[in-house]
Structure formats: C-alpha cells, structure tokens
C-alpha atoms as a PDB file:
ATOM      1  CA  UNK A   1      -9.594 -41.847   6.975  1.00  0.00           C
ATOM      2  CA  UNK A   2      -6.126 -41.579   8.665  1.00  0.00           C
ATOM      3  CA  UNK A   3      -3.546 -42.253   6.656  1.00  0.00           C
ATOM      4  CA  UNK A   4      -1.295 -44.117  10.339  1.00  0.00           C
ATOM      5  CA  UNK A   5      -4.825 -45.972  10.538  1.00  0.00           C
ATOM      6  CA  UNK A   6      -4.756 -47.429   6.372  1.00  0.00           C
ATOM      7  CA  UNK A   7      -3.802 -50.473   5.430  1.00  0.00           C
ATOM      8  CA  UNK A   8      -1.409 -50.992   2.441  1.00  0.00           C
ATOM      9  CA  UNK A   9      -4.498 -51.998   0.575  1.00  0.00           C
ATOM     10  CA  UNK A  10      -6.195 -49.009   1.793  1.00  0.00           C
ATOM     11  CA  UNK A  11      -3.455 -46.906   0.672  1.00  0.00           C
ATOM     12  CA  UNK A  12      -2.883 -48.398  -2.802  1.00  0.00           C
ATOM     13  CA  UNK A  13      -6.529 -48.354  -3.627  1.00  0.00           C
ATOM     14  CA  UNK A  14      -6.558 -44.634  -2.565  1.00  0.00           C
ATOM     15  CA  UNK A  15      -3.655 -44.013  -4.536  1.00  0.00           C
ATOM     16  CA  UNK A  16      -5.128 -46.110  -7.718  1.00  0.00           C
ATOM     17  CA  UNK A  17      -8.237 -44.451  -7.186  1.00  0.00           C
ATOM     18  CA  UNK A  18     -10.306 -47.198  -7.004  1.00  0.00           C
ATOM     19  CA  UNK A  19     -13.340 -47.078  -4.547  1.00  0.00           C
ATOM     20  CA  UNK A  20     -15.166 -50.714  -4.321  1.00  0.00           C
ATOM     21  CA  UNK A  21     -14.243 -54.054  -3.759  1.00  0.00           C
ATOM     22  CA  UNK A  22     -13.795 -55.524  -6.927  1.00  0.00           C
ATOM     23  CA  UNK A  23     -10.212 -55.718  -7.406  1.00  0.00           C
ATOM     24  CA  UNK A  24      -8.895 -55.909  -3.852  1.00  0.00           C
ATOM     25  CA  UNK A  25      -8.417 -59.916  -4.313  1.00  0.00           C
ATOM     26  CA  UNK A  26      -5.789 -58.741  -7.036  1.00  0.00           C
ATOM     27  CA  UNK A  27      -4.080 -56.023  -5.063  1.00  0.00           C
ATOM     28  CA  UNK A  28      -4.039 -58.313  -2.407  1.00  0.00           C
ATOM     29  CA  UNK A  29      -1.814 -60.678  -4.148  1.00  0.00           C
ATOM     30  CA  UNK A  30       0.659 -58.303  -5.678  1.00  0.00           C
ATOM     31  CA  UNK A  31       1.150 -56.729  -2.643  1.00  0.00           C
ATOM     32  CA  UNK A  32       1.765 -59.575  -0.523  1.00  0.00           C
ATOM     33  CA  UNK A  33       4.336 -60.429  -3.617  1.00  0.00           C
ATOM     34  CA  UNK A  34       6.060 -57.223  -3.889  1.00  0.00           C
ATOM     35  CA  UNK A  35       6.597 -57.574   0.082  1.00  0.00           C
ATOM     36  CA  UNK A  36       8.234 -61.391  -0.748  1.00  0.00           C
ATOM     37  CA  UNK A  37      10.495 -60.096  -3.164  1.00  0.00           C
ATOM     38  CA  UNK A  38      11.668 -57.150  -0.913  1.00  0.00           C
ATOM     39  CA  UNK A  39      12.523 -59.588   1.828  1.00  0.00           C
ATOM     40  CA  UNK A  40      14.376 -62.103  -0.167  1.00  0.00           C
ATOM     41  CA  UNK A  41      16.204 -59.326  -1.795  1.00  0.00           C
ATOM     42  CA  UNK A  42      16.755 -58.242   1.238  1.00  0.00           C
ATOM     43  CA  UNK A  43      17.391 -61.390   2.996  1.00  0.00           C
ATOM     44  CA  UNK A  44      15.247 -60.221   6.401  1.00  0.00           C
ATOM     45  CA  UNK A  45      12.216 -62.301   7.570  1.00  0.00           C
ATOM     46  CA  UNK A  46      10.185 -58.640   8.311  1.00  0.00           C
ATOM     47  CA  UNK A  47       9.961 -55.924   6.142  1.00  0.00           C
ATOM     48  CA  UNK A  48      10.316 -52.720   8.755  1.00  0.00           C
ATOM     49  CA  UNK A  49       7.608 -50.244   9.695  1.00  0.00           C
END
C-alpha cells in the first residue's frame, strides 16, 4: 500500500500494528477528536494537507 494513497486510519493502524477491523470504530473516533481539538486550538475550520 502507498503511503500518499492511506488514510489516517490506514496509517495509524499500520503504525499501531493492528491488522483487522476490530478496533477501527475506536480509532475512528479519536482521530476525528484529535483533528477537533487541533482546529479549535488552532482556530481554522480545515486542518491543512
């Protein structure tokens, strides 16, 4: 897999190791809250690519 072509949840399970489905519901949610928390730290409606 290319790494332009991975999601984030592509990239943190690769980087967690973790190779089924089971906790992407989880990883999911704490990366869609990380990214909230960077933009209202950040004030800015889009994080950049």
């Amino acid at each position: 897999m290319k790494v332009s072509n991975m999601t984030q949840l592509d990239k943190l399970k690769q980087l967690l190791d973790i190779k089924d489905d089971s906790k992407d519901f989880i990883l999911e949610f704490t990366i869609e809250r990380v990214e909230d928390t960077i933009r209202n730290y950040c004030n800015i409606k889009e994080i950049p690519v």
